[in-house]
PDB file of N, CA and C in Angstrom:
ATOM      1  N   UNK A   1       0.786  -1.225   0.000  1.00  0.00           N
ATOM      2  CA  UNK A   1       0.000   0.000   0.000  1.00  0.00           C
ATOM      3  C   UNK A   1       0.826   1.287   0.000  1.00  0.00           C
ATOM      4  N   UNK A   2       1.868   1.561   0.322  1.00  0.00           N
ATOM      5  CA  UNK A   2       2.876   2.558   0.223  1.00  0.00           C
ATOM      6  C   UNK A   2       2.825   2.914  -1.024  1.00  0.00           C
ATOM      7  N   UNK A   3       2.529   4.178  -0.917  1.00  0.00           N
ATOM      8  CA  UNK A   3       2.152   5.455  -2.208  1.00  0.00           C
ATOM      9  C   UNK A   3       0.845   5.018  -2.717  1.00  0.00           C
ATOM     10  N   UNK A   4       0.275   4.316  -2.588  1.00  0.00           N
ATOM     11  CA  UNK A   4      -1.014   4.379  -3.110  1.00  0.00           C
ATOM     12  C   UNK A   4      -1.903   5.107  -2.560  1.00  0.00           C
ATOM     13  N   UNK A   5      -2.730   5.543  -3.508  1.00  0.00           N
ATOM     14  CA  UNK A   5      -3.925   6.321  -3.101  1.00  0.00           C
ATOM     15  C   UNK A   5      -5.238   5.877  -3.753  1.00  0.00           C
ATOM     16  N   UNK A   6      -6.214   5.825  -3.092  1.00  0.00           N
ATOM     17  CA  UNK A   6      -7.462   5.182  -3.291  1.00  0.00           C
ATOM     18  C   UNK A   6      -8.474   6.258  -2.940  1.00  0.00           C
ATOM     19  N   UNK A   7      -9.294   6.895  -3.889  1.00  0.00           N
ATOM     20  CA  UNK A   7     -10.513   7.508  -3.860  1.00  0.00           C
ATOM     21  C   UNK A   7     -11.694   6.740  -3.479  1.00  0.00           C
ATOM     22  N   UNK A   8     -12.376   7.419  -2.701  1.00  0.00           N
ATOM     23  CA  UNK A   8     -13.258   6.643  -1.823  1.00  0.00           C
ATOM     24  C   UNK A   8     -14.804   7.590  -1.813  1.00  0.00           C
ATOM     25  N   UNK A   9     -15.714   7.481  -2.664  1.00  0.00           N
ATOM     26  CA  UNK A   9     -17.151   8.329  -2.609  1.00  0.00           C
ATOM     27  C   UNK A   9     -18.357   7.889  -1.360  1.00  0.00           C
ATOM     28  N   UNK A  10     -18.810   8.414  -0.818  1.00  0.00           N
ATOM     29  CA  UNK A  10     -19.803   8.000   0.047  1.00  0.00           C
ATOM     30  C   UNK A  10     -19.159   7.603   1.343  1.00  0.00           C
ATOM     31  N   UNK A  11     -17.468   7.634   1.212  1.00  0.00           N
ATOM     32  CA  UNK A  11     -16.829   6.399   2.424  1.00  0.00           C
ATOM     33  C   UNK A  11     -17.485   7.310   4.193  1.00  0.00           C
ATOM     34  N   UNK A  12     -18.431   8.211   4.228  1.00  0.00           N
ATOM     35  CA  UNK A  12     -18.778   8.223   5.382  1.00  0.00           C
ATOM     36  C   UNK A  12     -19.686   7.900   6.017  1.00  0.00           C
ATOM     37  N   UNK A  13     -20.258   6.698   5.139  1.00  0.00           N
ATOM     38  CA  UNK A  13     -21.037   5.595   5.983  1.00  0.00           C
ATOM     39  C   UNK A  13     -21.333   4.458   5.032  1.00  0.00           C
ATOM     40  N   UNK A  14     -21.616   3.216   5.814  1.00  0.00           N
ATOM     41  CA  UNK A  14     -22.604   2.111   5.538  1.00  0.00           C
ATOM     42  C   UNK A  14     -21.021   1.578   4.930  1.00  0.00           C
ATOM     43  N   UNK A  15     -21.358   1.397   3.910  1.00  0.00           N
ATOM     44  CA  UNK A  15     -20.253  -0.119   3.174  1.00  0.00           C
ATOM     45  C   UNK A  15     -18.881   1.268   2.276  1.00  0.00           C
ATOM     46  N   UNK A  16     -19.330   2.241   2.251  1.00  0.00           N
ATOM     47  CA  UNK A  16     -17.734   2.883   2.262  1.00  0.00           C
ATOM     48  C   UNK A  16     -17.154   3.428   3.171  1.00  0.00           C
ATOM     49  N   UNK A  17     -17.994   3.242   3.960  1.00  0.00           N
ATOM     50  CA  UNK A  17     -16.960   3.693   5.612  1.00  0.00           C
ATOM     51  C   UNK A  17     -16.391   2.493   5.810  1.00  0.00           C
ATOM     52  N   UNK A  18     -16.760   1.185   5.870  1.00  0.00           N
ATOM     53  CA  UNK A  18     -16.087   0.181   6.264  1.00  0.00           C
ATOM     54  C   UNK A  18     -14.776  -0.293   5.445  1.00  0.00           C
ATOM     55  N   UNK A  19     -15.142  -0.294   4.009  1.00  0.00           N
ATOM     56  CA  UNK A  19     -13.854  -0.081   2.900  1.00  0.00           C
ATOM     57  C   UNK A  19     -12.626   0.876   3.350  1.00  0.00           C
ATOM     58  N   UNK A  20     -13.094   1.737   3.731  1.00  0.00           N
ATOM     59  CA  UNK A  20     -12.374   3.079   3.964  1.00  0.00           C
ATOM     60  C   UNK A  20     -11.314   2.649   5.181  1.00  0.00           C
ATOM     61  N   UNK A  21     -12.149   2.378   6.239  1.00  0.00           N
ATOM     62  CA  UNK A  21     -11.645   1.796   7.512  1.00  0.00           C
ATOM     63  C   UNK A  21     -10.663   0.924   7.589  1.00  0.00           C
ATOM     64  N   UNK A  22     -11.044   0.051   6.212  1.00  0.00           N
ATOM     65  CA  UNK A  22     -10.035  -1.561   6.197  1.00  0.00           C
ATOM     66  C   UNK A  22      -8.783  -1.009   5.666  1.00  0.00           C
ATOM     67  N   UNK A  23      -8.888  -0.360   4.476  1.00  0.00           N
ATOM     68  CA  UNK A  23      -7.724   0.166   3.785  1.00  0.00           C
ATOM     69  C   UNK A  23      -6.716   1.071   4.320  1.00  0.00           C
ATOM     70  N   UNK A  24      -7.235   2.151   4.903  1.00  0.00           N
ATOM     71  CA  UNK A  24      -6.808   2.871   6.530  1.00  0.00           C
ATOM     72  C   UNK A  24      -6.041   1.730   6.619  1.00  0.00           C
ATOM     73  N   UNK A  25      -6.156   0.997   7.420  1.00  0.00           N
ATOM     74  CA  UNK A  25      -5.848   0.353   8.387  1.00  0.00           C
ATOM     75  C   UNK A  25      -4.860  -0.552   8.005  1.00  0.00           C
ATOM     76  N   UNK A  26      -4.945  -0.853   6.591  1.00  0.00           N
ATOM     77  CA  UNK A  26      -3.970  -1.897   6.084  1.00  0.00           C
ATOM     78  C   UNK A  26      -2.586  -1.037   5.402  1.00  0.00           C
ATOM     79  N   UNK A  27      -2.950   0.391   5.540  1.00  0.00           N
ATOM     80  CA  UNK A  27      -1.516   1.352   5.489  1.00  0.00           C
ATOM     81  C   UNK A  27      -2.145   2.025   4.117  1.00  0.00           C
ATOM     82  N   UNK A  28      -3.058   2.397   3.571  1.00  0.00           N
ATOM     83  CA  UNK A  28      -3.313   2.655   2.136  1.00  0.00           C
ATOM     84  C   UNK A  28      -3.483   4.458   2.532  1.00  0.00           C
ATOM     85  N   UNK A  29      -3.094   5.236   1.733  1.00  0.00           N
ATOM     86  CA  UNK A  29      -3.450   6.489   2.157  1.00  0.00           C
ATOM     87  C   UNK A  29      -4.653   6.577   1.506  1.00  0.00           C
ATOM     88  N   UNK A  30      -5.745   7.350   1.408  1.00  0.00           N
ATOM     89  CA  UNK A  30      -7.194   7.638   1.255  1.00  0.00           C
ATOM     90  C   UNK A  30      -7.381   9.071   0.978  1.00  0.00           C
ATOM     91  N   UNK A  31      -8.400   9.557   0.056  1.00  0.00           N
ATOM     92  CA  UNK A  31      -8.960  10.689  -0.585  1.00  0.00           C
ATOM     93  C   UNK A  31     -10.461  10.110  -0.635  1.00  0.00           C
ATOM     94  N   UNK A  32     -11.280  10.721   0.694  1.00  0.00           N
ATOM     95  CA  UNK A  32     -13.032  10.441   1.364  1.00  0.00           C
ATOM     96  C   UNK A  32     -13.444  11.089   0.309  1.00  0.00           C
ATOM     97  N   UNK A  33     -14.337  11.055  -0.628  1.00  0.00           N
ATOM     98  CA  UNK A  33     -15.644  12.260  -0.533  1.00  0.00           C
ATOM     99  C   UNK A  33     -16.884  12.291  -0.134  1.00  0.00           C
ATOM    100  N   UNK A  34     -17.705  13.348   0.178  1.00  0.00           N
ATOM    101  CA  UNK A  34     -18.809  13.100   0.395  1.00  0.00           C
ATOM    102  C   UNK A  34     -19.227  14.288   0.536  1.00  0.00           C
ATOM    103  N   UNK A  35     -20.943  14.376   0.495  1.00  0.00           N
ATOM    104  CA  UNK A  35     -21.915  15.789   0.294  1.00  0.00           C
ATOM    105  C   UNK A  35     -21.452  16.837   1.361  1.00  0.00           C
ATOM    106  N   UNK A  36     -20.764  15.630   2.277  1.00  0.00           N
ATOM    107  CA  UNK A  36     -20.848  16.809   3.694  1.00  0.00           C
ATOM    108  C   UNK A  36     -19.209  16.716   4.352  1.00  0.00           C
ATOM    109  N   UNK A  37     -18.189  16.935   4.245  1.00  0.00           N
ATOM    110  CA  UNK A  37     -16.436  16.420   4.310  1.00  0.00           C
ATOM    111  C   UNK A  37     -16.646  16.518   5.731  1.00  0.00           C
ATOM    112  N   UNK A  38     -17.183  17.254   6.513  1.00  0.00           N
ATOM    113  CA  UNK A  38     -17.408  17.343   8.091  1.00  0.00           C
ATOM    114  C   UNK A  38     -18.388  16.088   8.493  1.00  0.00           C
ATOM    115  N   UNK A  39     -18.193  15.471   7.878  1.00  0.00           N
ATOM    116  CA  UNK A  39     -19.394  14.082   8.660  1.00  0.00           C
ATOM    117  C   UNK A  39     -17.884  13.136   8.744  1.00  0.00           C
ATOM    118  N   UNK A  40     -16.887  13.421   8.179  1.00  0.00           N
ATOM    119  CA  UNK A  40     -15.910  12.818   8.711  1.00  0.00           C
ATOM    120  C   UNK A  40     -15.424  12.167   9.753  1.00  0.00           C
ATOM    121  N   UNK A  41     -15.285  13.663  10.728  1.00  0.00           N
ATOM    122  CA  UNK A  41     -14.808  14.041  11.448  1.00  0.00           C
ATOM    123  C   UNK A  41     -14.194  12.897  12.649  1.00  0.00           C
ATOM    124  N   UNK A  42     -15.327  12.676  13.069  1.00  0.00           N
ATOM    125  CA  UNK A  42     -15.336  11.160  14.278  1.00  0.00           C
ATOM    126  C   UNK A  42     -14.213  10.379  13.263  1.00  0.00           C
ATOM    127  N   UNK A  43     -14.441   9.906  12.188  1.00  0.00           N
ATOM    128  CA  UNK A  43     -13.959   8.339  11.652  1.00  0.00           C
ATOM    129  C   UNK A  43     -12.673   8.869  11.443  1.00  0.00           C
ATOM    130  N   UNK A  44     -12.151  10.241  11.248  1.00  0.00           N
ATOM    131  CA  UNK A  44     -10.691  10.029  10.347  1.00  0.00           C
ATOM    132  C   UNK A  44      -9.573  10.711  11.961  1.00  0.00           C
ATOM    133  N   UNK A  45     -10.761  11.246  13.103  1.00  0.00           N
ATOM    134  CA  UNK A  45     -10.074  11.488  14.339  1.00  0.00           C
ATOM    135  C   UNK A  45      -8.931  10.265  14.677  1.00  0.00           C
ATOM    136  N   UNK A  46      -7.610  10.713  14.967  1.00  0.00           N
ATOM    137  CA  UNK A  46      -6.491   9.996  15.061  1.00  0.00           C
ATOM    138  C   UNK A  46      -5.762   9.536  14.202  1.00  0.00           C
ATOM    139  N   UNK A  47      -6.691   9.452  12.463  1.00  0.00           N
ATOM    140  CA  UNK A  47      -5.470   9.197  11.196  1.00  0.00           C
ATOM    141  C   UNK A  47      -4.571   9.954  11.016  1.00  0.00           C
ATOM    142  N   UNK A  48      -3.596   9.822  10.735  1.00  0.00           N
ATOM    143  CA  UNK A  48      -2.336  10.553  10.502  1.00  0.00           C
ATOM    144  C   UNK A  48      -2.991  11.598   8.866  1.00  0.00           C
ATOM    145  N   UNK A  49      -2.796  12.801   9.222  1.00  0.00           N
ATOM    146  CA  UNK A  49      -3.255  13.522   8.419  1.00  0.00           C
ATOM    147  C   UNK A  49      -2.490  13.744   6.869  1.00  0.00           C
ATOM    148  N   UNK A  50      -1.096  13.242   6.963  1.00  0.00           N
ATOM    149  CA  UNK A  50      -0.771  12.745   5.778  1.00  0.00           C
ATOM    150  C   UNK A  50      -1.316  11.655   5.158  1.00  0.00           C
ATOM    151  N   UNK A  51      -2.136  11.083   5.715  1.00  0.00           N
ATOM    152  CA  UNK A  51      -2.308  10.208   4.887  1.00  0.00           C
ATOM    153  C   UNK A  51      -3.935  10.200   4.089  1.00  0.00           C
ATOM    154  N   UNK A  52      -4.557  11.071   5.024  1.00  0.00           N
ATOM    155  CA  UNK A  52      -5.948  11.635   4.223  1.00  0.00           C
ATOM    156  C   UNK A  52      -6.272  12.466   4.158  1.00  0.00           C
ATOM    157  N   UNK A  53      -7.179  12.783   2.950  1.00  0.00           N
ATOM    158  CA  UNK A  53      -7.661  13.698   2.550  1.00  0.00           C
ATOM    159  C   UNK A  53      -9.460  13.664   2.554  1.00  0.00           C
ATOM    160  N   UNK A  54      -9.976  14.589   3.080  1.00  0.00           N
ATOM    161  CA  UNK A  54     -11.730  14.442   2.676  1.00  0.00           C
ATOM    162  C   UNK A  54     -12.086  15.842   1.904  1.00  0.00           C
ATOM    163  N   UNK A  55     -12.944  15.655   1.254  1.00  0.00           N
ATOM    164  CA  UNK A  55     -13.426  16.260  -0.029  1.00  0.00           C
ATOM    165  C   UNK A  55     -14.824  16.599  -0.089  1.00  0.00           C
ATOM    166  N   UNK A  56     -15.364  17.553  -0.690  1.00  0.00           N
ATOM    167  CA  UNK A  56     -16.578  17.570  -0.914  1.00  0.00           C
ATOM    168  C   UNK A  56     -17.055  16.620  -2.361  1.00  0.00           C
ATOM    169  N   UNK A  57     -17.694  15.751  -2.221  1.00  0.00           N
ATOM    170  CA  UNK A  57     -18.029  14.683  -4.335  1.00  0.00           C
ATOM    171  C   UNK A  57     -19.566  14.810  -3.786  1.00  0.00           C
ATOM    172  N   UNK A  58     -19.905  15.173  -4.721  1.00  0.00           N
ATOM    173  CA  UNK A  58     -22.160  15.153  -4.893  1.00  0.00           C
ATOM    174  C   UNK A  58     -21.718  14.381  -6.046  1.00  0.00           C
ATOM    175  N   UNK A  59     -22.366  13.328  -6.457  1.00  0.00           N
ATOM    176  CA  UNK A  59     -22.674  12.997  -7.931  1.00  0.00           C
ATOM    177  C   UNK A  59     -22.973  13.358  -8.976  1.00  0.00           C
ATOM    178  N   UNK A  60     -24.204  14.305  -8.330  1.00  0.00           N
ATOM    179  CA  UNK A  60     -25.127  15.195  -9.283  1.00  0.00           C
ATOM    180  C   UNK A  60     -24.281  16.505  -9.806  1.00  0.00           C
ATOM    181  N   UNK A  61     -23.062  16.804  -8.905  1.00  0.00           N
ATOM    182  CA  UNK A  61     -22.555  17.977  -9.305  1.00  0.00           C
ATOM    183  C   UNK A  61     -21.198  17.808 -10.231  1.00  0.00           C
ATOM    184  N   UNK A  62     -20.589  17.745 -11.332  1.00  0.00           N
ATOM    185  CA  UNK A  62     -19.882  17.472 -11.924  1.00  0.00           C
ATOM    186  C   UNK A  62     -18.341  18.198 -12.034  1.00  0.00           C
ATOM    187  N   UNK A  63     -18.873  19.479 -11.230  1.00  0.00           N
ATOM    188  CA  UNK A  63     -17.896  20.258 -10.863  1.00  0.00           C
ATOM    189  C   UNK A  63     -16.807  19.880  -9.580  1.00  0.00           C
ATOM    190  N   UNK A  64     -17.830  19.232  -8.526  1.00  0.00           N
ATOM    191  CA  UNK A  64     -17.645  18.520  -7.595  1.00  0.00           C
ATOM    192  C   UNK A  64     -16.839  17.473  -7.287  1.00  0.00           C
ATOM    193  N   UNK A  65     -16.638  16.530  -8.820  1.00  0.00           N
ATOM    194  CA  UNK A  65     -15.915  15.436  -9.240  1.00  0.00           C
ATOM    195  C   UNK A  65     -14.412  16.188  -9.652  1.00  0.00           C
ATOM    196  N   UNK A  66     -14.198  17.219 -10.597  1.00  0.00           N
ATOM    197  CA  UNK A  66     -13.384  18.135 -10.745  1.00  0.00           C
ATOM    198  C   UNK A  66     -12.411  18.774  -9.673  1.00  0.00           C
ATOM    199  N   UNK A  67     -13.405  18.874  -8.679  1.00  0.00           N
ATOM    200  CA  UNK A  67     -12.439  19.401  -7.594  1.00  0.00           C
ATOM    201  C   UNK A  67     -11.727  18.599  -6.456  1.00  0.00           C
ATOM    202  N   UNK A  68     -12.187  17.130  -6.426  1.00  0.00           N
ATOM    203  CA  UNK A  68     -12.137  16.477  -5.509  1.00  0.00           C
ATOM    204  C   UNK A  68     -10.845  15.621  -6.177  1.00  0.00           C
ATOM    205  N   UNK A  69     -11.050  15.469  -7.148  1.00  0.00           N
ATOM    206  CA  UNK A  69      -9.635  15.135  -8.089  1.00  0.00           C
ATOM    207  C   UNK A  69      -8.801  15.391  -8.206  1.00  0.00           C
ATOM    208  N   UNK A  70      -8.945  16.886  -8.503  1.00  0.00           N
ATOM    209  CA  UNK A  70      -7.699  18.058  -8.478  1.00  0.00           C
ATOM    210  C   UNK A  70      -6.878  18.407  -7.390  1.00  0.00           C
ATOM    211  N   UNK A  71      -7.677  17.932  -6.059  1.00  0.00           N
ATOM    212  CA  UNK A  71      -7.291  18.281  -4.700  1.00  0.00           C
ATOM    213  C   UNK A  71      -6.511  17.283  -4.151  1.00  0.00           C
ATOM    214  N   UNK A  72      -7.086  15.631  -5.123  1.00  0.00           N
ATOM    215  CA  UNK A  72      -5.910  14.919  -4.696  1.00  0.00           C
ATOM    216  C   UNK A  72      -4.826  14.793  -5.120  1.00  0.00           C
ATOM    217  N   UNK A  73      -4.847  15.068  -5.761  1.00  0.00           N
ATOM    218  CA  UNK A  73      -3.357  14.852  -6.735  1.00  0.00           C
ATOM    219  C   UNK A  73      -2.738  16.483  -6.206  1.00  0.00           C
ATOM    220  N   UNK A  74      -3.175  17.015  -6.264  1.00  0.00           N
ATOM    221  CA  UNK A  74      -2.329  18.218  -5.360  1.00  0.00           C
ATOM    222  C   UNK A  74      -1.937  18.010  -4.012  1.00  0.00           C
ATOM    223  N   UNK A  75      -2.319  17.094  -3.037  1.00  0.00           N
ATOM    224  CA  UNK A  75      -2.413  16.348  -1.509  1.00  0.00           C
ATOM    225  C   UNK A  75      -1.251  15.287  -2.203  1.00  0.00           C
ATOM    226  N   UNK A  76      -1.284  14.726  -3.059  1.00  0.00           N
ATOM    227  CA  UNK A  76      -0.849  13.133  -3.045  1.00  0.00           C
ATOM    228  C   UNK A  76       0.261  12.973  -4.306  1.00  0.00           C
ATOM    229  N   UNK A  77       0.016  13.927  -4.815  1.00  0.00           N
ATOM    230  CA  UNK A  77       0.766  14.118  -6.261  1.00  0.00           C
ATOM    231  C   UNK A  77       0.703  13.243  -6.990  1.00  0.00           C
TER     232      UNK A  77
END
């Protein structure tokens, strides 16, 4: 998992929080999105902040996808 980065939509609940959690955990660095980046908060408390990033991604918003992209690769290169 070293240097990888894995984009993760919805990961702040139900079955992409748990994805999110495993990969965390197995050393993978992570880029969250979701409607609300502050619903985070609890789950990414204590990750090493190099290693994630949370984002605002709506589906519906396409601009949204644009920025959440752009932000990782600027975080993660």
């Amino acid at each position: 998992p070293d240097g990888r980065v894995i984009m993760i939509s919805g990961a702040n609940r139900g079955i992409g929080r748990a994805v999110a959690v495993t990969l965390y955990d197995a050393g993978y660095s992570l880029s969250l999105g979701a409607r609300d980046p502050a619903s985070f908060a609890d789950m990414i408390s204590g990750w090493a902040p190099d290693r994630v990033l949370t984002g605002r991604y709506d589906a519906e918003n396409k601009e949204s996808h644009r920025q959440w992209v752009a932000d990782t690769v600027a975080k993660f290169d």
